[in-house]
PDB file of N, CA and C in Angstrom:
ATOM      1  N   UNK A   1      -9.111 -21.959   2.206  1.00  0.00           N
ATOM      2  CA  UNK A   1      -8.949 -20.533   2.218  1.00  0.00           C
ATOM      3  C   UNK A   1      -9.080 -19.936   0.832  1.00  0.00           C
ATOM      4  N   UNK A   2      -8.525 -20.588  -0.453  1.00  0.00           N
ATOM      5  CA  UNK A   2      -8.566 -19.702  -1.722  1.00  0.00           C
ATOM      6  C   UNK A   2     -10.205 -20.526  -2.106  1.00  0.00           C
ATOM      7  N   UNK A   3     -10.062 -19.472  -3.408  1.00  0.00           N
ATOM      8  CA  UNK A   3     -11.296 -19.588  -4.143  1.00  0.00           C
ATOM      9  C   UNK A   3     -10.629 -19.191  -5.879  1.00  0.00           C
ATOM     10  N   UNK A   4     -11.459 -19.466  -6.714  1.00  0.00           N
ATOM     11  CA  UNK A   4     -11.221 -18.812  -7.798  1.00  0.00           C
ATOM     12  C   UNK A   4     -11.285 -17.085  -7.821  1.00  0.00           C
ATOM     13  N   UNK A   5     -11.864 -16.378  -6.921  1.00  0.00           N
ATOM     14  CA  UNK A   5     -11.863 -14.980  -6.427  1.00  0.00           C
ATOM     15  C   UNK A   5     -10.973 -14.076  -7.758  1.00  0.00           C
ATOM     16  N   UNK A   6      -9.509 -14.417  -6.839  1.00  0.00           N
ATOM     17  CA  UNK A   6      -8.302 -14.264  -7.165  1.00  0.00           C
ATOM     18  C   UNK A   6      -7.456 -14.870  -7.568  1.00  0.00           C
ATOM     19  N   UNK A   7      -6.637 -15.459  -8.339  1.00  0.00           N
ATOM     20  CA  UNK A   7      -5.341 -16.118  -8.931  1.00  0.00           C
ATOM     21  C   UNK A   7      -4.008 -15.501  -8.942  1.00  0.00           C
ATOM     22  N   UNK A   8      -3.271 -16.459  -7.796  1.00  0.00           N
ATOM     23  CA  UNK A   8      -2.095 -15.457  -8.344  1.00  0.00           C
ATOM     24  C   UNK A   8      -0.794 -16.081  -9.207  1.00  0.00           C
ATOM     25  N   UNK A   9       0.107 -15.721  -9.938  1.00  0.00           N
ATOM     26  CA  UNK A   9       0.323 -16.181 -11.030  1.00  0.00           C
ATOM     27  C   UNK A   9       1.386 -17.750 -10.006  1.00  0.00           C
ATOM     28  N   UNK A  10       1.095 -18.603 -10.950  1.00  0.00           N
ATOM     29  CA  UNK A  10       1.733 -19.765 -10.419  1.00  0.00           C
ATOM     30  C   UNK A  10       3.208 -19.910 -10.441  1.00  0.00           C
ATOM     31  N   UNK A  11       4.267 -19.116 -10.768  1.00  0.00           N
ATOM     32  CA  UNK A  11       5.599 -18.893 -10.710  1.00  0.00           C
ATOM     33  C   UNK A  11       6.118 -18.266  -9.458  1.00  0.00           C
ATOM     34  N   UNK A  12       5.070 -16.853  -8.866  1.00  0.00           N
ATOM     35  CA  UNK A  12       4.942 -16.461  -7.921  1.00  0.00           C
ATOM     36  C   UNK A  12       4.876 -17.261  -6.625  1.00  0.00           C
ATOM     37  N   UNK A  13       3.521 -18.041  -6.720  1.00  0.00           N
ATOM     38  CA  UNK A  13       3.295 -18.675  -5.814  1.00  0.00           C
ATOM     39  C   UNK A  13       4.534 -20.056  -5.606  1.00  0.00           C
ATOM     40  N   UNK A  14       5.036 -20.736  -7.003  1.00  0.00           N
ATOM     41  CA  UNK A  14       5.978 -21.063  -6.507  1.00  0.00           C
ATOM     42  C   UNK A  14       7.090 -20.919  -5.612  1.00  0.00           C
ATOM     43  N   UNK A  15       7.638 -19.986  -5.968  1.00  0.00           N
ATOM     44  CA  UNK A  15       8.658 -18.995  -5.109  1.00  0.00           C
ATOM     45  C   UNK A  15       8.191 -18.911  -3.600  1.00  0.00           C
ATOM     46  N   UNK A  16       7.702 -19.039  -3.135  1.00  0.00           N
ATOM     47  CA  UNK A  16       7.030 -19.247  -1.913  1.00  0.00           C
ATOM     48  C   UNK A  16       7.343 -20.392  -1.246  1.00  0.00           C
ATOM     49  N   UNK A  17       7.552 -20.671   0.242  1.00  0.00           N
ATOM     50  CA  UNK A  17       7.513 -21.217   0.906  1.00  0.00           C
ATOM     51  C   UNK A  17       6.448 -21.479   2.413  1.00  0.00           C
ATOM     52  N   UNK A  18       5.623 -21.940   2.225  1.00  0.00           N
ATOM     53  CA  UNK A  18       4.051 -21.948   2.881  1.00  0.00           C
ATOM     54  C   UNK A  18       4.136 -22.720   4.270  1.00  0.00           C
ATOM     55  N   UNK A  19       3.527 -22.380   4.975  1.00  0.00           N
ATOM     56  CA  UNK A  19       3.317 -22.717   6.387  1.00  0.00           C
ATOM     57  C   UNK A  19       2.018 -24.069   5.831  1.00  0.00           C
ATOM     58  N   UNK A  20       1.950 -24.899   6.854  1.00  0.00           N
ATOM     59  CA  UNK A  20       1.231 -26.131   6.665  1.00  0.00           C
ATOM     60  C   UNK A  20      -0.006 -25.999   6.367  1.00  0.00           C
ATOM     61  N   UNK A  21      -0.552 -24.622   7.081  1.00  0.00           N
ATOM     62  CA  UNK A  21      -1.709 -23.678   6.414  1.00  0.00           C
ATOM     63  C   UNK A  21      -1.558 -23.032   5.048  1.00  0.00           C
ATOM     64  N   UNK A  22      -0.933 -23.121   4.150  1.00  0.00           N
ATOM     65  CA  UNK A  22      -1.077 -22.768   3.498  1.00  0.00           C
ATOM     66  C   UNK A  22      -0.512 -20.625   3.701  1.00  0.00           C
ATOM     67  N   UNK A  23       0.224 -20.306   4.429  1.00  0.00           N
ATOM     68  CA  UNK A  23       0.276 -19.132   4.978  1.00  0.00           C
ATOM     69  C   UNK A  23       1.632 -18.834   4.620  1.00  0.00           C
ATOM     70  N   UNK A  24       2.105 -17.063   4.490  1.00  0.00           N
ATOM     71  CA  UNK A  24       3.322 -16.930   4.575  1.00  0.00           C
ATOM     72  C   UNK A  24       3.083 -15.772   5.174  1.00  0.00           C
ATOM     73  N   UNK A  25       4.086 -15.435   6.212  1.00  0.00           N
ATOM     74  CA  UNK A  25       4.142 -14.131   7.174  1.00  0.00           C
ATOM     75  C   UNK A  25       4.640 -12.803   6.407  1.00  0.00           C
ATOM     76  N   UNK A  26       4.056 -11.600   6.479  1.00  0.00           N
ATOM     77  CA  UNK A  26       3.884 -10.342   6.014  1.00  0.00           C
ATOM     78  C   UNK A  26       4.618  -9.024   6.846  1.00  0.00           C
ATOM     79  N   UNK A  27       5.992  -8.944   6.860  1.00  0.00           N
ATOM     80  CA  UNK A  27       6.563  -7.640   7.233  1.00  0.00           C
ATOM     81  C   UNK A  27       6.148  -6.187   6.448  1.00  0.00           C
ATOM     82  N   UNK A  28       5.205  -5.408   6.882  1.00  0.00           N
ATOM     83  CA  UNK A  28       4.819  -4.463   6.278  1.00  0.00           C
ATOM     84  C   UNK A  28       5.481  -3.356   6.624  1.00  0.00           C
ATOM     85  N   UNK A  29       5.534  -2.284   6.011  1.00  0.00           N
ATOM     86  CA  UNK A  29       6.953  -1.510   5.987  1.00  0.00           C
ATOM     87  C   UNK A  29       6.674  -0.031   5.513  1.00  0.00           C
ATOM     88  N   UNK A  30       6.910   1.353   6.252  1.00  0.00           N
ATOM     89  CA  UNK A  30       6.063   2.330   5.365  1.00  0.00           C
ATOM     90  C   UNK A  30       7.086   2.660   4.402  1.00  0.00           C
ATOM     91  N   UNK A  31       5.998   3.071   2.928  1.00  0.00           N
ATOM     92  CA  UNK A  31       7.074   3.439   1.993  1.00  0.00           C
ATOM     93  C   UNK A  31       7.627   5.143   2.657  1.00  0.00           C
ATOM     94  N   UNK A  32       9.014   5.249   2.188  1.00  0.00           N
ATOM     95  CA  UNK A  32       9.873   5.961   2.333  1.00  0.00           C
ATOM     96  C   UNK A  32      10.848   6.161   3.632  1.00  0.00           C
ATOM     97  N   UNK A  33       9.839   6.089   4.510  1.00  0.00           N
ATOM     98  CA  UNK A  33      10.507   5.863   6.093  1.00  0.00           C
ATOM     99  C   UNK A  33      11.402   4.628   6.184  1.00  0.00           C
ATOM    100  N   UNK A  34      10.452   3.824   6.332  1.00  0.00           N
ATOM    101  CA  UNK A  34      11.271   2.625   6.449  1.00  0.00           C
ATOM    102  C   UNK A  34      10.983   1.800   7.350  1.00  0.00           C
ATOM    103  N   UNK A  35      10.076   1.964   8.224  1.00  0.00           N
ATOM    104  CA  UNK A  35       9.217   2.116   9.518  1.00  0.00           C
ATOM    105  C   UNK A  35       8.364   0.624   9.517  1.00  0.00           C
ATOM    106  N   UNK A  36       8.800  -0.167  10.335  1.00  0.00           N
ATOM    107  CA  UNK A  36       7.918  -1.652  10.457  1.00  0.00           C
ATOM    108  C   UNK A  36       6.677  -1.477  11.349  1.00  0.00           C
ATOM    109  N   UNK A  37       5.521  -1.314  10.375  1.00  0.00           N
ATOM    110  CA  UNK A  37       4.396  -1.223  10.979  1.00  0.00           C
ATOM    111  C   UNK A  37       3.600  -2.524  11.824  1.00  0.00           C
ATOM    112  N   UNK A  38       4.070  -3.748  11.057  1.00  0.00           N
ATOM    113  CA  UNK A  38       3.373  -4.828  11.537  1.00  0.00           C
ATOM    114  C   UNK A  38       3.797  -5.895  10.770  1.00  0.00           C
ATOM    115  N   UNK A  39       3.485  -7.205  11.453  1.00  0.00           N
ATOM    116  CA  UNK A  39       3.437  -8.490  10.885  1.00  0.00           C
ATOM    117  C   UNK A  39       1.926  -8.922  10.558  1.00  0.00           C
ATOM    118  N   UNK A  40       2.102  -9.400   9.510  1.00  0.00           N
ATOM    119  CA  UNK A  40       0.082 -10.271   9.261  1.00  0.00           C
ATOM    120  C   UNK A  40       0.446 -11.202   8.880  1.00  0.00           C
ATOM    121  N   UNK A  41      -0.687 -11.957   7.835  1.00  0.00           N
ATOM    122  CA  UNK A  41      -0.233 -13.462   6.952  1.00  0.00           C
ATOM    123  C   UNK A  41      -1.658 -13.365   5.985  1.00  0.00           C
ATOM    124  N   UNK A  42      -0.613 -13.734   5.155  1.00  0.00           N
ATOM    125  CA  UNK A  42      -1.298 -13.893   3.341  1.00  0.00           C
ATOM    126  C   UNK A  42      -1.290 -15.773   3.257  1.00  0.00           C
ATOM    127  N   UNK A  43      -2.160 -15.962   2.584  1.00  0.00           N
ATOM    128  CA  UNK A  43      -1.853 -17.450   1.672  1.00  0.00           C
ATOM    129  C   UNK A  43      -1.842 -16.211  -0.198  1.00  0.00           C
ATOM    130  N   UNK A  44      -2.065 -17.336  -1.197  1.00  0.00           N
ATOM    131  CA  UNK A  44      -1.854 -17.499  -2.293  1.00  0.00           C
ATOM    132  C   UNK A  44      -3.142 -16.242  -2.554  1.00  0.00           C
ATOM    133  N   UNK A  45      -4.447 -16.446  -2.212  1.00  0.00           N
ATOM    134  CA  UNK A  45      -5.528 -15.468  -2.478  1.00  0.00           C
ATOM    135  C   UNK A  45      -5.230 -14.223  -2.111  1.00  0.00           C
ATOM    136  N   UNK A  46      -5.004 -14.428  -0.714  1.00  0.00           N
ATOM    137  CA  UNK A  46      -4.726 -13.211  -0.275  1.00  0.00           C
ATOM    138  C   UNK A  46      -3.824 -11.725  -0.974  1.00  0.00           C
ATOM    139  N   UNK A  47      -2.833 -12.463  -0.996  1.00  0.00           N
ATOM    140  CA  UNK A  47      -1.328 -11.926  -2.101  1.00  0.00           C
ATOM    141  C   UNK A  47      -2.330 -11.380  -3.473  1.00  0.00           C
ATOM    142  N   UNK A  48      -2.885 -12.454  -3.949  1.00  0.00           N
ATOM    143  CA  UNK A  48      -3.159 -11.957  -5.145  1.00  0.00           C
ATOM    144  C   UNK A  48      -4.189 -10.944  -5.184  1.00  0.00           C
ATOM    145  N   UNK A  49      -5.136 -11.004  -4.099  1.00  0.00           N
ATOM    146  CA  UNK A  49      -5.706  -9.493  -4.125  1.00  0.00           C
ATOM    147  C   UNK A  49      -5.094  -8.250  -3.928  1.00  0.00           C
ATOM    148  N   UNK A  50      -3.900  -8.417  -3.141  1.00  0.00           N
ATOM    149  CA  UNK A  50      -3.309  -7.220  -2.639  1.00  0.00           C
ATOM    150  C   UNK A  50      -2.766  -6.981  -4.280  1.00  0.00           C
ATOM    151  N   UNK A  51      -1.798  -7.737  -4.904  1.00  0.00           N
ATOM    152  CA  UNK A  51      -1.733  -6.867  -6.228  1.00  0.00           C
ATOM    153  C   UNK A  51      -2.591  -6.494  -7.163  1.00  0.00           C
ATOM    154  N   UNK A  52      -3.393  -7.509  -7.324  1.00  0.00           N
ATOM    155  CA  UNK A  52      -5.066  -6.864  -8.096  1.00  0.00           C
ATOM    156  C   UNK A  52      -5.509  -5.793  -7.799  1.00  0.00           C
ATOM    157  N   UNK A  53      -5.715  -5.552  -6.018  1.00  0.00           N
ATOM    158  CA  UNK A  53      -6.149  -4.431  -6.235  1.00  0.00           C
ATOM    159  C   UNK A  53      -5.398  -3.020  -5.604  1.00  0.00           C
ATOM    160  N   UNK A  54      -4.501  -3.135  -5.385  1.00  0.00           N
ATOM    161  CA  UNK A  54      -3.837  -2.062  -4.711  1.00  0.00           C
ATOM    162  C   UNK A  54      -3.578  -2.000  -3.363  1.00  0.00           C
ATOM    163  N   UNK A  55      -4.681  -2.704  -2.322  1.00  0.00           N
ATOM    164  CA  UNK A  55      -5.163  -2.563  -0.923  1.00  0.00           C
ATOM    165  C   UNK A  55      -4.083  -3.586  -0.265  1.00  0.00           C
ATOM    166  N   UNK A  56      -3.734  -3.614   0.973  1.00  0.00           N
ATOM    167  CA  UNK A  56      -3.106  -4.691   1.531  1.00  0.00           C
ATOM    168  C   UNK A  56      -4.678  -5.805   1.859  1.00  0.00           C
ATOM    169  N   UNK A  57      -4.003  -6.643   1.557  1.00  0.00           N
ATOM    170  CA  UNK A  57      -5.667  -8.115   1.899  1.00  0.00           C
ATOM    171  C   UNK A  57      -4.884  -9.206   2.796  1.00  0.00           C
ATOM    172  N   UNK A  58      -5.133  -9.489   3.605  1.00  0.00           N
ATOM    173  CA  UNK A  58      -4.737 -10.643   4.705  1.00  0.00           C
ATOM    174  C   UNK A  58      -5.702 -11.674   5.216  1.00  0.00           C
ATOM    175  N   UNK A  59      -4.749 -12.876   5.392  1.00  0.00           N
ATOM    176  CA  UNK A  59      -6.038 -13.911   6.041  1.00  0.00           C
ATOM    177  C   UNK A  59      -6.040 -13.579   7.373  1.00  0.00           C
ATOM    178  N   UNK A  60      -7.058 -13.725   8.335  1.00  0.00           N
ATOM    179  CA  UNK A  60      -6.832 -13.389   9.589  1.00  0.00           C
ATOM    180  C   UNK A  60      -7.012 -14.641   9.823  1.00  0.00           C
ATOM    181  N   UNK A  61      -6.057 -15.200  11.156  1.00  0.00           N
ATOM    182  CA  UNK A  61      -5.722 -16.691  11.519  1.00  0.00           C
ATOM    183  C   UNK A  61      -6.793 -16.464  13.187  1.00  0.00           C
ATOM    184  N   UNK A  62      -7.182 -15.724  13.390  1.00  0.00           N
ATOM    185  CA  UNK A  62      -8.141 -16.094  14.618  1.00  0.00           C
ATOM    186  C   UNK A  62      -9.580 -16.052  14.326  1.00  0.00           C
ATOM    187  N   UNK A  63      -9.992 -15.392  12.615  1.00  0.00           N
ATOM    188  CA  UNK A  63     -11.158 -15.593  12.363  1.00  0.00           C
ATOM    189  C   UNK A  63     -11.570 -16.094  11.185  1.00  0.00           C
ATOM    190  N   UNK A  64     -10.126 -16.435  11.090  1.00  0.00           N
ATOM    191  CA  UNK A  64     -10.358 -17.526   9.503  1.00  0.00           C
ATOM    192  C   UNK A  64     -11.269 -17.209   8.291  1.00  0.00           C
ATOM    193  N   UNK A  65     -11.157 -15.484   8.201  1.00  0.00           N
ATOM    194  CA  UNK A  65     -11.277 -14.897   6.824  1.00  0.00           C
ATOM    195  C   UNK A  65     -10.368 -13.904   6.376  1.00  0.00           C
ATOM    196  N   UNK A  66     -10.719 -13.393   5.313  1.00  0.00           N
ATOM    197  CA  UNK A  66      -9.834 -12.479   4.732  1.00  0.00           C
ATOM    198  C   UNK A  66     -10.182 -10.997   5.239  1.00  0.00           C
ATOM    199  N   UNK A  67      -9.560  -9.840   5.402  1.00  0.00           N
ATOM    200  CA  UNK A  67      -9.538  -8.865   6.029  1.00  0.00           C
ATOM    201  C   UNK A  67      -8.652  -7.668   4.881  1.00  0.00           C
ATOM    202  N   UNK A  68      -9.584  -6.427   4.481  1.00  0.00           N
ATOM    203  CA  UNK A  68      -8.769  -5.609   3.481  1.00  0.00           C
ATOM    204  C   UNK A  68      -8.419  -4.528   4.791  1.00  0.00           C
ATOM    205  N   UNK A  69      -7.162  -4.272   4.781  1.00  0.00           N
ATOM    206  CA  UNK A  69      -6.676  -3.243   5.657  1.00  0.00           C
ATOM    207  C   UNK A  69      -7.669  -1.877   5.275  1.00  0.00           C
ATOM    208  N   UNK A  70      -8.303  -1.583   6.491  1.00  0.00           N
ATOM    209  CA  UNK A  70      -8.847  -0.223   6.499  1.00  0.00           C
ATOM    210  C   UNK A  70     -10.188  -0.294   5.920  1.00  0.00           C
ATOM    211  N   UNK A  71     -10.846  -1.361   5.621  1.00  0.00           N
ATOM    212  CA  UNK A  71     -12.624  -1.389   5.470  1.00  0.00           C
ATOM    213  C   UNK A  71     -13.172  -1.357   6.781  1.00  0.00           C
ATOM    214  N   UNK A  72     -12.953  -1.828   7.764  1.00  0.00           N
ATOM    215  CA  UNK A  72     -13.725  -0.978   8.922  1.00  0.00           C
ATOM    216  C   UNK A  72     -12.852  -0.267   9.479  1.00  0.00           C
ATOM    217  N   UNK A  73     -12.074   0.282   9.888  1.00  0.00           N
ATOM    218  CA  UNK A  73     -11.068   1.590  10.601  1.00  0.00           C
ATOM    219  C   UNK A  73     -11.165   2.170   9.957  1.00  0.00           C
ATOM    220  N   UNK A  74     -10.986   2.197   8.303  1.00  0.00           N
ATOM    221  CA  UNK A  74     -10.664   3.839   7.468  1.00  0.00           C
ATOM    222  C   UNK A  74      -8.579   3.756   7.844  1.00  0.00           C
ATOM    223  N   UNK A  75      -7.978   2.888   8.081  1.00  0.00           N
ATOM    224  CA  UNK A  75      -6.585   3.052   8.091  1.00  0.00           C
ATOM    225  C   UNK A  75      -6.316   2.049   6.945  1.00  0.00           C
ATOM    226  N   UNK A  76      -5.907   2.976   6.032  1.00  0.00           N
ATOM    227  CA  UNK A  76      -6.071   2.190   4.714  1.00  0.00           C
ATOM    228  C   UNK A  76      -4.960   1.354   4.102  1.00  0.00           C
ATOM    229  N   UNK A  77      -4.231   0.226   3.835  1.00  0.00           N
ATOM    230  CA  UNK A  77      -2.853   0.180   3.205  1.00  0.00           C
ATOM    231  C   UNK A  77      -2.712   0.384   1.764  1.00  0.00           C
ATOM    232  N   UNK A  78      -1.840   1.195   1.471  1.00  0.00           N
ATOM    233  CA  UNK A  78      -1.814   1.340   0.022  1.00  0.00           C
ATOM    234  C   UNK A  78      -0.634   0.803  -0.458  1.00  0.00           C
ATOM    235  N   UNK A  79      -0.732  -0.551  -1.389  1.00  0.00           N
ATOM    236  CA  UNK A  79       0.590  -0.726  -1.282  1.00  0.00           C
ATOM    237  C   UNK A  79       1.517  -0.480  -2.577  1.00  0.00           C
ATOM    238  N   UNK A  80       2.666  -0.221  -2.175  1.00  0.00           N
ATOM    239  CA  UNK A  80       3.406   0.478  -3.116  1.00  0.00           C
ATOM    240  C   UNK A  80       5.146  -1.066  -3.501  1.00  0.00           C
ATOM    241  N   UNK A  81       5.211  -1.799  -2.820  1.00  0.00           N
ATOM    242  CA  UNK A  81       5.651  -2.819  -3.649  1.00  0.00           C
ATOM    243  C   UNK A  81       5.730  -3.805  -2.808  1.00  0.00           C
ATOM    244  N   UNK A  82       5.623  -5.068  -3.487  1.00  0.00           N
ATOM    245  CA  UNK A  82       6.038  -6.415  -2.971  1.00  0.00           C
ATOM    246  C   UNK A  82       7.555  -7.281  -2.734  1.00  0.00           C
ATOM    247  N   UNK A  83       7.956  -7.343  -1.657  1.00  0.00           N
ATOM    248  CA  UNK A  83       9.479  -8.108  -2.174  1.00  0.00           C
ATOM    249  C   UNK A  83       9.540  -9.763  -1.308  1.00  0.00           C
ATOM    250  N   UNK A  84       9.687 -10.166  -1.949  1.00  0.00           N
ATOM    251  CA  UNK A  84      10.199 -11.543  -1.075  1.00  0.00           C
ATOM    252  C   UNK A  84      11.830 -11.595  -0.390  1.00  0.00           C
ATOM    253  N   UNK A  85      11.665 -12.027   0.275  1.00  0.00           N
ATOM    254  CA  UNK A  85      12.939 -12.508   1.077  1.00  0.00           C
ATOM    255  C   UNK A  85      13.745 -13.668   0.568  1.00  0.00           C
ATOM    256  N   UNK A  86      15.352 -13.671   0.665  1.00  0.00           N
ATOM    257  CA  UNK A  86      16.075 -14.501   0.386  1.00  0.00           C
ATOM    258  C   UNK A  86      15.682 -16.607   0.930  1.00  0.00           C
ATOM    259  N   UNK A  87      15.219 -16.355   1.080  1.00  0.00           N
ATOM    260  CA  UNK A  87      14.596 -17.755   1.891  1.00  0.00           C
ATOM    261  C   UNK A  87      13.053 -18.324   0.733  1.00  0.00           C
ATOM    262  N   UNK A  88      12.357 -17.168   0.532  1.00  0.00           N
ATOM    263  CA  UNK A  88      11.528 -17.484   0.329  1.00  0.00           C
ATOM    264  C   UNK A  88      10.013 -17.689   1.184  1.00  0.00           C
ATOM    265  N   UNK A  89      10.214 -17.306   2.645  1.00  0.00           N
ATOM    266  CA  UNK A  89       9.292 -18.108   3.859  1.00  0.00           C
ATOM    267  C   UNK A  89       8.901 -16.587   4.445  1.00  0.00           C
ATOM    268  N   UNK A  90       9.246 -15.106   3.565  1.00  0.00           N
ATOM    269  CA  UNK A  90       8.408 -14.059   4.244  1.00  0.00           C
ATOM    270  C   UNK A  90       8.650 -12.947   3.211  1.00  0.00           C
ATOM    271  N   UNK A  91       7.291 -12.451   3.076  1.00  0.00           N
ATOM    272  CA  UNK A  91       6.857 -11.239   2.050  1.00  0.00           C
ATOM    273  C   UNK A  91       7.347 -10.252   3.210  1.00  0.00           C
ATOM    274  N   UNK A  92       7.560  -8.868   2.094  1.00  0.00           N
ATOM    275  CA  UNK A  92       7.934  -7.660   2.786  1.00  0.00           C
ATOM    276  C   UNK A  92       6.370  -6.951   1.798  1.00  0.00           C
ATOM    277  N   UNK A  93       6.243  -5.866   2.280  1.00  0.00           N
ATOM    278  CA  UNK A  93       4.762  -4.765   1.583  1.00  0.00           C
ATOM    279  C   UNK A  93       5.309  -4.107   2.282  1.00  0.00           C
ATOM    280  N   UNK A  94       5.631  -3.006   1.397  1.00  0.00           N
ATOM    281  CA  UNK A  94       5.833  -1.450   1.230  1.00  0.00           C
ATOM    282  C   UNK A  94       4.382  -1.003   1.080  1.00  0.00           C
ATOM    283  N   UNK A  95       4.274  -0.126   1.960  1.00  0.00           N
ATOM    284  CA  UNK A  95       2.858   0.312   1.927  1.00  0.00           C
ATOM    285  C   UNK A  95       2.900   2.242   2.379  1.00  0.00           C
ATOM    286  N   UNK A  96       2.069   2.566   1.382  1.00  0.00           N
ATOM    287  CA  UNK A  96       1.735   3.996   2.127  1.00  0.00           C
ATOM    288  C   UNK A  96       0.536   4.379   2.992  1.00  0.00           C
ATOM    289  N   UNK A  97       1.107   4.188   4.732  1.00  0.00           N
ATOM    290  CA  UNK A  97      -0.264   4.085   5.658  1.00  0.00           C
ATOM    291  C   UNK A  97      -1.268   5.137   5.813  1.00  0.00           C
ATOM    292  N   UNK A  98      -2.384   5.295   5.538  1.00  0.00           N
ATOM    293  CA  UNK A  98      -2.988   6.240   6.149  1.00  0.00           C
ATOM    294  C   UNK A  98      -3.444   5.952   7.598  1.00  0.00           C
ATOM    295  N   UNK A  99      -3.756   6.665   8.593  1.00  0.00           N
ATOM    296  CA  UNK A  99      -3.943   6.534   9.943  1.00  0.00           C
ATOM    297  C   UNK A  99      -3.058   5.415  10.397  1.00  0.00           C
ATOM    298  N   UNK A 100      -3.453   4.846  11.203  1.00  0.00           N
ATOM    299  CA  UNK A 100      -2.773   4.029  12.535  1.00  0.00           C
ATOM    300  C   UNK A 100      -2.425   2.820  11.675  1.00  0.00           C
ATOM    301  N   UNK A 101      -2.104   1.897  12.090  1.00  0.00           N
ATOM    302  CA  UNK A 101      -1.360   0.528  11.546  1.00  0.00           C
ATOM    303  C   UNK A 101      -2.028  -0.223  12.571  1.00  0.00           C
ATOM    304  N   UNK A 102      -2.086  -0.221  13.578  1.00  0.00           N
ATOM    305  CA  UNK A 102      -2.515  -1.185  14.359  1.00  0.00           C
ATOM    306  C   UNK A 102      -3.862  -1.126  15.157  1.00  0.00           C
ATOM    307  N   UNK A 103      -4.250  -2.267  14.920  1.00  0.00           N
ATOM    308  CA  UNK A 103      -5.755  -2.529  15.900  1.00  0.00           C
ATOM    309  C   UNK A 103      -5.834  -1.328  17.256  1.00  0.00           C
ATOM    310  N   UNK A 104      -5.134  -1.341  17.713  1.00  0.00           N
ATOM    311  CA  UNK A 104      -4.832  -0.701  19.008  1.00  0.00           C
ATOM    312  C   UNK A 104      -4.969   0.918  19.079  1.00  0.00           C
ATOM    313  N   UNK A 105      -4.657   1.345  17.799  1.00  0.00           N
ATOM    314  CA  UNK A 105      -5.132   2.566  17.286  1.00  0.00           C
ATOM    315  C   UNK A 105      -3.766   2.990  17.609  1.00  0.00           C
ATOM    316  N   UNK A 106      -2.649   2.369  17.897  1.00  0.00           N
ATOM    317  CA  UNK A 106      -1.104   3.126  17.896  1.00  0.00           C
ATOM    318  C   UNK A 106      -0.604   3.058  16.383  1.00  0.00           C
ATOM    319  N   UNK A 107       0.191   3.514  16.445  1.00  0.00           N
ATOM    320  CA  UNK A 107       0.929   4.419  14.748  1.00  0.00           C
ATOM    321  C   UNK A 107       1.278   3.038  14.514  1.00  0.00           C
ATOM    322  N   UNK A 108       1.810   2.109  14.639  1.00  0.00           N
ATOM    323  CA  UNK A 108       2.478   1.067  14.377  1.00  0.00           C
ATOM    324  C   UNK A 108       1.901  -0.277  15.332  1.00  0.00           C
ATOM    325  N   UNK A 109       2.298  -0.970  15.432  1.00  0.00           N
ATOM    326  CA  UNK A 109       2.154  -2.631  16.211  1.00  0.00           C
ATOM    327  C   UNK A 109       3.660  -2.996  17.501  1.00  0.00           C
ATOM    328  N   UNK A 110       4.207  -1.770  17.235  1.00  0.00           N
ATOM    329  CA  UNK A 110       5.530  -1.953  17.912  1.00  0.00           C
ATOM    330  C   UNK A 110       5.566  -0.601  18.578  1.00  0.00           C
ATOM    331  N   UNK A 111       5.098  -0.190  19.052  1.00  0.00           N
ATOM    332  CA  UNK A 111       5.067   1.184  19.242  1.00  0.00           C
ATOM    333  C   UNK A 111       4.908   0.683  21.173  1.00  0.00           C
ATOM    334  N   UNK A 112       4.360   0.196  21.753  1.00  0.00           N
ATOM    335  CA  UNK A 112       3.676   0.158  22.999  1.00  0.00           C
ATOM    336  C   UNK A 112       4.590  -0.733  23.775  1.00  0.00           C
ATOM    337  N   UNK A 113       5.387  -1.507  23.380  1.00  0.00           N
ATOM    338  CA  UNK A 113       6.253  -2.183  24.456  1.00  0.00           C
ATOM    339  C   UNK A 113       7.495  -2.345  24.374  1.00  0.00           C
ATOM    340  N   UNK A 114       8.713  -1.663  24.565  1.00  0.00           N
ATOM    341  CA  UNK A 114      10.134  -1.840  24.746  1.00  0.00           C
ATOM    342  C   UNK A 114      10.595  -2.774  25.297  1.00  0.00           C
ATOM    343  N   UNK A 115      10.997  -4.097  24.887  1.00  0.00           N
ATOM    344  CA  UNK A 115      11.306  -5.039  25.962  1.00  0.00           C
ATOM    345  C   UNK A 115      13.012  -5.115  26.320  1.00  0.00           C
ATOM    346  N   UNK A 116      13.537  -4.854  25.550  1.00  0.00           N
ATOM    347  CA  UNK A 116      15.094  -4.054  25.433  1.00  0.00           C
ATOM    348  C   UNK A 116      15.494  -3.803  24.428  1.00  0.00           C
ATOM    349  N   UNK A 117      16.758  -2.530  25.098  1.00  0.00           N
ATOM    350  CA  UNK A 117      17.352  -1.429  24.690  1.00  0.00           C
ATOM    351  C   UNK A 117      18.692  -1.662  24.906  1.00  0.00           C
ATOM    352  N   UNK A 118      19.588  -1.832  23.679  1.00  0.00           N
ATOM    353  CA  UNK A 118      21.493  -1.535  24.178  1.00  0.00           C
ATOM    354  C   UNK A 118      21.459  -0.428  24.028  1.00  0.00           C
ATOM    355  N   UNK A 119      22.175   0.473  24.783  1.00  0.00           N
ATOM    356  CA  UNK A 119      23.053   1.748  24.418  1.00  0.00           C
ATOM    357  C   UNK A 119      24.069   1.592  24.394  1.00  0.00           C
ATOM    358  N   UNK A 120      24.653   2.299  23.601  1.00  0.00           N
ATOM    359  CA  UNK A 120      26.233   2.569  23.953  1.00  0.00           C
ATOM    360  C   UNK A 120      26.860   1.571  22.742  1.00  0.00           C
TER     361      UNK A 120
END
């Protein structure tokens, strides 16, 4: 999956905890709301483009390349910070979305199915 492309700094990538692929799962998050748009997955390249260049960049695991949010939709991620999780085994991206978040063309990836609800 990587290439010399991108590098991302090796302290970083330490801090990481990688799936056997080489992968770590991506909670993306809109900045200010707070709003969980979606899950994706980065390896080491991936990550490091998204801070190089501003854009969210993901590996896609059903077509086994890399994918910049919003080069074919026009729903662009802009991301506004990176945090890791106490574990180490999942990135958070703060992102400011333009249009939809999801393939599906809904506002989010969670938007279309309620599977339960507590009240009260």
């Amino acid at each position: 999956m990587t290439s010399p492309d991108s590098a991302l700094d090796p302290a970083i990538s330490a801090r990481l905890r990688h799936t056997a692929e080489g992968l770590v799962p991506v909670v993306v998050q809109q900045h200010g709301s707070g709003e969980v748009l979606m899950l994706a997955w980065v390896d080491d390249e991936a990550l490091a483009r998204t801070i190089d260049t501003g854009r969210a960049t993901y590996w896609s695991r059903s077509r086994r390349e890399y994918w910049v949010k919003g080069d074919t939709s026009g729903h662009v991620q802009w991301l506004k910070e990176v945090r890791l999780d106490c574990d180490g085994d999942t990135l958070l991206f703060v992102v400011d979305q333009e249009g939809a978040a999801c393939h599906t063309g809904d506002h989010t990836c969670f938007d279309a199915d309620l599977v339960h609800r507590v009240d009260g």
